[in-house]
PDB file of N, CA and C in Angstrom:
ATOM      1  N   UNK A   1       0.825  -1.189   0.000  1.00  0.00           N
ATOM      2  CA  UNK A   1       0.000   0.000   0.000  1.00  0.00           C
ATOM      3  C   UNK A   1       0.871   1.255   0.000  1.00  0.00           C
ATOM      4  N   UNK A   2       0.423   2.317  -1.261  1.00  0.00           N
ATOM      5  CA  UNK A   2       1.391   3.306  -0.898  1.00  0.00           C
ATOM      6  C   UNK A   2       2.916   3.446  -1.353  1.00  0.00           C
ATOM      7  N   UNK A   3       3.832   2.311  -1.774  1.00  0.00           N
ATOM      8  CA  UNK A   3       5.138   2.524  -1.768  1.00  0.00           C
ATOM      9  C   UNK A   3       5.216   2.232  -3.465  1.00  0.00           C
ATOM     10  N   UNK A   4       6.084   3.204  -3.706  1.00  0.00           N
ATOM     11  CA  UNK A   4       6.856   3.176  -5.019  1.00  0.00           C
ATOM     12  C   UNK A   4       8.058   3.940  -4.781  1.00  0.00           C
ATOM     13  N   UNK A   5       8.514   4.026  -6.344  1.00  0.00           N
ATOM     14  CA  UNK A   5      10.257   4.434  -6.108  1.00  0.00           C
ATOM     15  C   UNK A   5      10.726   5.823  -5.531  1.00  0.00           C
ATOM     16  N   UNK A   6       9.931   6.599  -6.143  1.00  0.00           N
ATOM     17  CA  UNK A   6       9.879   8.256  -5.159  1.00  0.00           C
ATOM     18  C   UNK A   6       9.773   8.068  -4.324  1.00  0.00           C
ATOM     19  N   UNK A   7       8.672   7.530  -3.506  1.00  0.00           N
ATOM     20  CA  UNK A   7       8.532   8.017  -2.504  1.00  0.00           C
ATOM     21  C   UNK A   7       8.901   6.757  -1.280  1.00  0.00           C
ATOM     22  N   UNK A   8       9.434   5.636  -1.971  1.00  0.00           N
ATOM     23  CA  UNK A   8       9.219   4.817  -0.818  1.00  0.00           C
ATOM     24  C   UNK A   8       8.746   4.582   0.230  1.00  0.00           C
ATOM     25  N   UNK A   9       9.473   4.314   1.271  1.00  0.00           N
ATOM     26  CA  UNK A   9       7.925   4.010   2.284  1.00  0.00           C
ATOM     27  C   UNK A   9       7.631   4.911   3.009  1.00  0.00           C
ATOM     28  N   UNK A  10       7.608   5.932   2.508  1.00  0.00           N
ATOM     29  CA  UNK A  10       7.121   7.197   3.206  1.00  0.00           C
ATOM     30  C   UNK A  10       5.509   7.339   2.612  1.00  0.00           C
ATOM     31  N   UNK A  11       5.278   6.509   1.703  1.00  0.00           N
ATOM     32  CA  UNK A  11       4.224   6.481   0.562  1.00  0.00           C
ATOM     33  C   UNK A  11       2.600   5.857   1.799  1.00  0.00           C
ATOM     34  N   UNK A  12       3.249   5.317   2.949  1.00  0.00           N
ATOM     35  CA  UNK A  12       2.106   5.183   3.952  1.00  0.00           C
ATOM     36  C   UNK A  12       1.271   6.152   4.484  1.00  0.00           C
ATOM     37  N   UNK A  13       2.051   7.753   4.209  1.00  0.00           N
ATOM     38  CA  UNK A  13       1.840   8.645   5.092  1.00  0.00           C
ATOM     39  C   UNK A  13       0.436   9.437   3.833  1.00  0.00           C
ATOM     40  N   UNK A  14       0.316   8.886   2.384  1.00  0.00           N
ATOM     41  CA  UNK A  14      -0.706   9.591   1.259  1.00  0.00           C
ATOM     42  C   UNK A  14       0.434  11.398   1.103  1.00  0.00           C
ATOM     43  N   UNK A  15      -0.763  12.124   1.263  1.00  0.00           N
ATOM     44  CA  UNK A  15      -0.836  13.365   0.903  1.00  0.00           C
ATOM     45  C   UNK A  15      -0.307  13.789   1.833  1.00  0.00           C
ATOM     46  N   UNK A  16      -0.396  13.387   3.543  1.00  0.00           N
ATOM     47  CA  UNK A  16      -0.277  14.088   4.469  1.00  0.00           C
ATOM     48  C   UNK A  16       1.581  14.611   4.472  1.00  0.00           C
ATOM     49  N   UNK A  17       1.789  16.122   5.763  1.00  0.00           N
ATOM     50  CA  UNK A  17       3.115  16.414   6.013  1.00  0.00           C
ATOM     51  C   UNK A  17       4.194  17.001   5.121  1.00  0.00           C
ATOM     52  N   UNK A  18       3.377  17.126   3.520  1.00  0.00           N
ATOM     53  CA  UNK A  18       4.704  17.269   2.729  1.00  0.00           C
ATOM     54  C   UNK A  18       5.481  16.626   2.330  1.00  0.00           C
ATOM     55  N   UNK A  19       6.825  17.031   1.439  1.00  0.00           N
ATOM     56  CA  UNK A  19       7.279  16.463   0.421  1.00  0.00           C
ATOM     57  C   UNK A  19       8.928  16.680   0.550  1.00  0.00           C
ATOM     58  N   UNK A  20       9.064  18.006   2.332  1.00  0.00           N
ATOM     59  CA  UNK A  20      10.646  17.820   2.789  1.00  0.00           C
ATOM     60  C   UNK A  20      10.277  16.898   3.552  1.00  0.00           C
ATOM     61  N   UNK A  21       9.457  17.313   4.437  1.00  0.00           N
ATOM     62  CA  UNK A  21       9.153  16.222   5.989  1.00  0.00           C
ATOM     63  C   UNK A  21       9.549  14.973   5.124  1.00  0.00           C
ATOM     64  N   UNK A  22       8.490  14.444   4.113  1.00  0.00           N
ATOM     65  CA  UNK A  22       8.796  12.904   3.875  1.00  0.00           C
ATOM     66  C   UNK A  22      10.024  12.465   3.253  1.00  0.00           C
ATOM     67  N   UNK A  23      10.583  13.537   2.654  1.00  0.00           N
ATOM     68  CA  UNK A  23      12.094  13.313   2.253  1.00  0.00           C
ATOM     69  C   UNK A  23      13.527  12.735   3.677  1.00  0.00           C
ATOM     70  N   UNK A  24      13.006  13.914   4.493  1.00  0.00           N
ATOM     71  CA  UNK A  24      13.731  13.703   5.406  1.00  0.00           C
ATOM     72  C   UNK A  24      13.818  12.401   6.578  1.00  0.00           C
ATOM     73  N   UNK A  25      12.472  12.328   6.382  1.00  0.00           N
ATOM     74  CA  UNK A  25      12.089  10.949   7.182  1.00  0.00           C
ATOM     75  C   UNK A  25      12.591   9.810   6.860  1.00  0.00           C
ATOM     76  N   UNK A  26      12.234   9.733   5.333  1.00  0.00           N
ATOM     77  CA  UNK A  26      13.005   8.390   4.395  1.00  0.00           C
ATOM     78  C   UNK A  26      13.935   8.290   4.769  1.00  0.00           C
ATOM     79  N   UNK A  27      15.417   9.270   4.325  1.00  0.00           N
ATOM     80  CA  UNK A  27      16.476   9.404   4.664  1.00  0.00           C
ATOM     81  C   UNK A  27      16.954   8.640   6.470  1.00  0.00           C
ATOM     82  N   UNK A  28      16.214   9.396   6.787  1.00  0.00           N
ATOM     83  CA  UNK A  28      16.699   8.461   8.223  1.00  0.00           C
ATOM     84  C   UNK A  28      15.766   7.343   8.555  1.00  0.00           C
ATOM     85  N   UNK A  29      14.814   6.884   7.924  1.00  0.00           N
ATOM     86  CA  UNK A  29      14.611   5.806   8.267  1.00  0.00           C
ATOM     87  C   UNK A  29      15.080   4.333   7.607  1.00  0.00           C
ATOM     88  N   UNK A  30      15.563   4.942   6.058  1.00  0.00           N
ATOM     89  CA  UNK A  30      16.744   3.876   5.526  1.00  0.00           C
ATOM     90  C   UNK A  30      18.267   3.726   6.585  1.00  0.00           C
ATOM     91  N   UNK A  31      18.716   4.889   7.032  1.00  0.00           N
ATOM     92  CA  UNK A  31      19.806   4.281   7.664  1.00  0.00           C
ATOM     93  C   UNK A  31      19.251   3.522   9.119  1.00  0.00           C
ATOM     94  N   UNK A  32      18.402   3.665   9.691  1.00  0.00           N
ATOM     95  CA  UNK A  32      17.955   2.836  11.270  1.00  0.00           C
ATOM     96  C   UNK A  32      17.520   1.633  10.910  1.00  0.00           C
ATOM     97  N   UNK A  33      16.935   1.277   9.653  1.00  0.00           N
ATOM     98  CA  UNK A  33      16.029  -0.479   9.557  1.00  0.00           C
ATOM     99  C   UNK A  33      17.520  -1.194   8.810  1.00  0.00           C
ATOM    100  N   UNK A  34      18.545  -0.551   8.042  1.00  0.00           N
ATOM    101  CA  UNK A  34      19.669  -1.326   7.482  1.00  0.00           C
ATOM    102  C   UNK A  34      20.254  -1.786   8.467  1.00  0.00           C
ATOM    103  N   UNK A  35      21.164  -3.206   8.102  1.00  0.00           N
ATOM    104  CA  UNK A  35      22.016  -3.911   9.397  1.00  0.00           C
ATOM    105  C   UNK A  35      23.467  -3.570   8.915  1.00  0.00           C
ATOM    106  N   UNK A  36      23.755  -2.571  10.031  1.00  0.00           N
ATOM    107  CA  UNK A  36      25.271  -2.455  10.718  1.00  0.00           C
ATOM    108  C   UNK A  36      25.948  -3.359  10.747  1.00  0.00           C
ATOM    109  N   UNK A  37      27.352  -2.761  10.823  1.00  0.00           N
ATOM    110  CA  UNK A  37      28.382  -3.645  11.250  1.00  0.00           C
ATOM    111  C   UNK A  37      28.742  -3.442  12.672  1.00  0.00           C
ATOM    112  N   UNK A  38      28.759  -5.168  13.415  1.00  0.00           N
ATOM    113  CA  UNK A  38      29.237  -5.246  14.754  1.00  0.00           C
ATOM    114  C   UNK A  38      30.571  -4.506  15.248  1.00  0.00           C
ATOM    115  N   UNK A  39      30.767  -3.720  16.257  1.00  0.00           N
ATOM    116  CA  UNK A  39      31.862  -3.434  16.665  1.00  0.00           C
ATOM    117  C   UNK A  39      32.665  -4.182  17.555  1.00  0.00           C
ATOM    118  N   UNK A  40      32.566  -5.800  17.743  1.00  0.00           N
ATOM    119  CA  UNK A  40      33.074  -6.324  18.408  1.00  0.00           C
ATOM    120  C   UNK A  40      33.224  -7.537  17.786  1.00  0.00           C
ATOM    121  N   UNK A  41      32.696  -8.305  16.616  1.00  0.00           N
ATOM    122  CA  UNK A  41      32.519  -9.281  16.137  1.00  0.00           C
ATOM    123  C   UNK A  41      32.792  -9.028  14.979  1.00  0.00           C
ATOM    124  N   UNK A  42      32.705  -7.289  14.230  1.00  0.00           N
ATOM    125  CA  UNK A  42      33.253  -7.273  12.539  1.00  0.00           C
ATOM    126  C   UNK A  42      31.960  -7.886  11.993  1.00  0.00           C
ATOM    127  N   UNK A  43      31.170  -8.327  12.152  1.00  0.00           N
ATOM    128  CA  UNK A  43      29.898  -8.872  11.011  1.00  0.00           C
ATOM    129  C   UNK A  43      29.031  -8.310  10.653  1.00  0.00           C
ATOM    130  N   UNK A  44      28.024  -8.244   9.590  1.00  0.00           N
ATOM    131  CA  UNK A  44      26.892  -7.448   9.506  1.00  0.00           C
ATOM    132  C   UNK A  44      25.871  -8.234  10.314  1.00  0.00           C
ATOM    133  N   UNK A  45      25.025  -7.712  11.328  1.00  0.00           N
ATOM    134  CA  UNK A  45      23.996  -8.215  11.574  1.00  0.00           C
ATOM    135  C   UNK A  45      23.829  -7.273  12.916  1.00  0.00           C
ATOM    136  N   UNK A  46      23.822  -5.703  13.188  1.00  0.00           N
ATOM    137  CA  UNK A  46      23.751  -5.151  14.177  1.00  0.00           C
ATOM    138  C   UNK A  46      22.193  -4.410  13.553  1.00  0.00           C
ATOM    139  N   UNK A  47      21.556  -4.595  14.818  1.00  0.00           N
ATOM    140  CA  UNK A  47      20.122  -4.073  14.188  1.00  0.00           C
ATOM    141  C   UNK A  47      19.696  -2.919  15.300  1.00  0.00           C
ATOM    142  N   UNK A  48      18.677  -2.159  15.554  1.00  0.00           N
ATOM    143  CA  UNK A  48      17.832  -1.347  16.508  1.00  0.00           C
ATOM    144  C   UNK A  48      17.100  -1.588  17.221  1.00  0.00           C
ATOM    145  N   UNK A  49      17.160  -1.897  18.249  1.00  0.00           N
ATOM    146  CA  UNK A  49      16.257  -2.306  18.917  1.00  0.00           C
ATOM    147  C   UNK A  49      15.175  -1.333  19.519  1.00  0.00           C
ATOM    148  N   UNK A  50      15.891  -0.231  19.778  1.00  0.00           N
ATOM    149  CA  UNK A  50      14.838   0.960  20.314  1.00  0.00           C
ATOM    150  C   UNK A  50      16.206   2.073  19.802  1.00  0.00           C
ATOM    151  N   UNK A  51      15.139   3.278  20.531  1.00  0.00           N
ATOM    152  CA  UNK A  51      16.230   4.561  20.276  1.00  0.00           C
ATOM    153  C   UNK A  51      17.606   4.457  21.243  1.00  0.00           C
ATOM    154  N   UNK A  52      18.256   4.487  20.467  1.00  0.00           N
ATOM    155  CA  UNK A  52      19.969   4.553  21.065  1.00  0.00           C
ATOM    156  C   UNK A  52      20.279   3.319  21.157  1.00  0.00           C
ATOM    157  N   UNK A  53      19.169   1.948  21.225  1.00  0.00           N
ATOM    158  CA  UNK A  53      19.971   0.913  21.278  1.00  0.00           C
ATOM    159  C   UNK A  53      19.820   0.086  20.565  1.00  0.00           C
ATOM    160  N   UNK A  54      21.271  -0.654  20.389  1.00  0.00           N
ATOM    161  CA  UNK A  54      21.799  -1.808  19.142  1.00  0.00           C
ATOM    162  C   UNK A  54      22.406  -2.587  19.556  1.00  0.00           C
ATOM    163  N   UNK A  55      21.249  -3.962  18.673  1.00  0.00           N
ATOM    164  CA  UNK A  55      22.238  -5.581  19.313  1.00  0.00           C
ATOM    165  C   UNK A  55      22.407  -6.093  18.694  1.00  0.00           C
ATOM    166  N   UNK A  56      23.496  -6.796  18.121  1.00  0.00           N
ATOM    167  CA  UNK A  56      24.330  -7.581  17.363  1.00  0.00           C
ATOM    168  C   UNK A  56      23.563  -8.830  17.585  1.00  0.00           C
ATOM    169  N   UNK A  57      22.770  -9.551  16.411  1.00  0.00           N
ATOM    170  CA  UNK A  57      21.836 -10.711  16.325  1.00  0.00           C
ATOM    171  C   UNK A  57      23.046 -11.989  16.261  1.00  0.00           C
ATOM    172  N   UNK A  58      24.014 -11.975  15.988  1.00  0.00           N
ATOM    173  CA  UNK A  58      25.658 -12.757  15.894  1.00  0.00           C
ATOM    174  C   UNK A  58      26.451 -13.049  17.506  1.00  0.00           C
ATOM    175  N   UNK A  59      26.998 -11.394  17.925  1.00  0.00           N
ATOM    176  CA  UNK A  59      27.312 -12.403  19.291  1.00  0.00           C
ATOM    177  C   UNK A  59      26.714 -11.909  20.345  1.00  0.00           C
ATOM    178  N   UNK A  60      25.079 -11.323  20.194  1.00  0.00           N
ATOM    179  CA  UNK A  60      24.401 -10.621  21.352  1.00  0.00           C
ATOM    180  C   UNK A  60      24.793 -10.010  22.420  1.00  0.00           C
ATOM    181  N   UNK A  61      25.839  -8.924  21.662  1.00  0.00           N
ATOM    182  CA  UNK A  61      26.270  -7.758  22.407  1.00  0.00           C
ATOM    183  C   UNK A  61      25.039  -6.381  21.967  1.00  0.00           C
ATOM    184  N   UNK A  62      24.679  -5.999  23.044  1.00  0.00           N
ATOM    185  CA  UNK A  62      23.743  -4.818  23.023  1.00  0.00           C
ATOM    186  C   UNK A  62      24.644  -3.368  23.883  1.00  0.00           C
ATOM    187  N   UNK A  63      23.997  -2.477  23.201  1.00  0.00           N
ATOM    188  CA  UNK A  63      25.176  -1.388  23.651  1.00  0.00           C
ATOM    189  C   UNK A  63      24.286  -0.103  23.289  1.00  0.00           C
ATOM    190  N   UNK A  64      24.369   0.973  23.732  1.00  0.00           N
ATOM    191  CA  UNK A  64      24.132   2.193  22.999  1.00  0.00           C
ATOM    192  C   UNK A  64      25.013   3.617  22.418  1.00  0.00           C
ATOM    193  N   UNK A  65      23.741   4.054  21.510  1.00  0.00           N
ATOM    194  CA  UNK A  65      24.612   4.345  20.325  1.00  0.00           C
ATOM    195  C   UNK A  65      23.856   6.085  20.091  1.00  0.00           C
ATOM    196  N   UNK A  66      23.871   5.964  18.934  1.00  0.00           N
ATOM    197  CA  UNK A  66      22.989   7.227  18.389  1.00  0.00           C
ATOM    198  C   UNK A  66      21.498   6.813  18.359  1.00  0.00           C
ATOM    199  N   UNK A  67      20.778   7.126  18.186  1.00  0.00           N
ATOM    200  CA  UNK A  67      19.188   7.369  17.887  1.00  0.00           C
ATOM    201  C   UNK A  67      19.114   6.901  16.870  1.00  0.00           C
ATOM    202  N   UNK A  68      19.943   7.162  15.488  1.00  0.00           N
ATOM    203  CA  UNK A  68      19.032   5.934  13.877  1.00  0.00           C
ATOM    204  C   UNK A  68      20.502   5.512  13.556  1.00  0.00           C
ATOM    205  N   UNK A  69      21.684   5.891  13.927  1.00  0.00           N
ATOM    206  CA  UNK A  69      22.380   4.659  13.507  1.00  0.00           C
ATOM    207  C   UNK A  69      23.533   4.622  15.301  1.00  0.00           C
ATOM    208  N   UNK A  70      24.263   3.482  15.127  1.00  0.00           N
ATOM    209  CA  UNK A  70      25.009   2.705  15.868  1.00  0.00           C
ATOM    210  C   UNK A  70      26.296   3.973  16.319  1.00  0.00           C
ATOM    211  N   UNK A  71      26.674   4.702  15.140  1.00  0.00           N
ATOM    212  CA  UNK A  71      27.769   5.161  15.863  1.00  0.00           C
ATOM    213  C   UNK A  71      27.979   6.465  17.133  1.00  0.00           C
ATOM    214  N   UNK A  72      28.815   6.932  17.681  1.00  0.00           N
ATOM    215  CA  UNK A  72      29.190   7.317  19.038  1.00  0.00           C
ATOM    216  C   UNK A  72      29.759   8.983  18.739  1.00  0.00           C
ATOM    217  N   UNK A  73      29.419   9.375  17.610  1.00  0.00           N
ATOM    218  CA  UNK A  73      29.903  10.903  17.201  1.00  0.00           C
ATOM    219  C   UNK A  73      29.356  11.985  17.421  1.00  0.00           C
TER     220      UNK A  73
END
């Protein structure tokens, strides 16, 4: 429902909010649902569990981080 290539899955939201809002949203919501790389294990499979925190589905190290991605900057 809603998703194509413009707008991807921001395409849930219809008409509503605009066309920066949903730009901007996309943008960070592609980097928070992609899987990271572990900082202790080197593998891809670090996911979000909530805001600030990320657990490595490989050697179930959980840690916190930033808000949509993993790193500490």
């Amino acid at each position: 429902m809603g998703r194509t290539k413009k707008v991807g899955s921001t395409g849930r939201f219809g008409v509503r909010y605009g066309k920066g809002v949903k730009k901007r949203f996309l943008k960070i919501e592609t980097v928070q649902k992609q899987k990271h790389t572990c900082p202790r294990c080197l593998r891809t499979g670090l996911k979000r569990v909530s805001s600030g925190i990320w657990l490595c589905e490989r050697c179930g190290m959980k840690f916190a981080g930033k808000a949509y991605e993993p790193g500490s900057k």
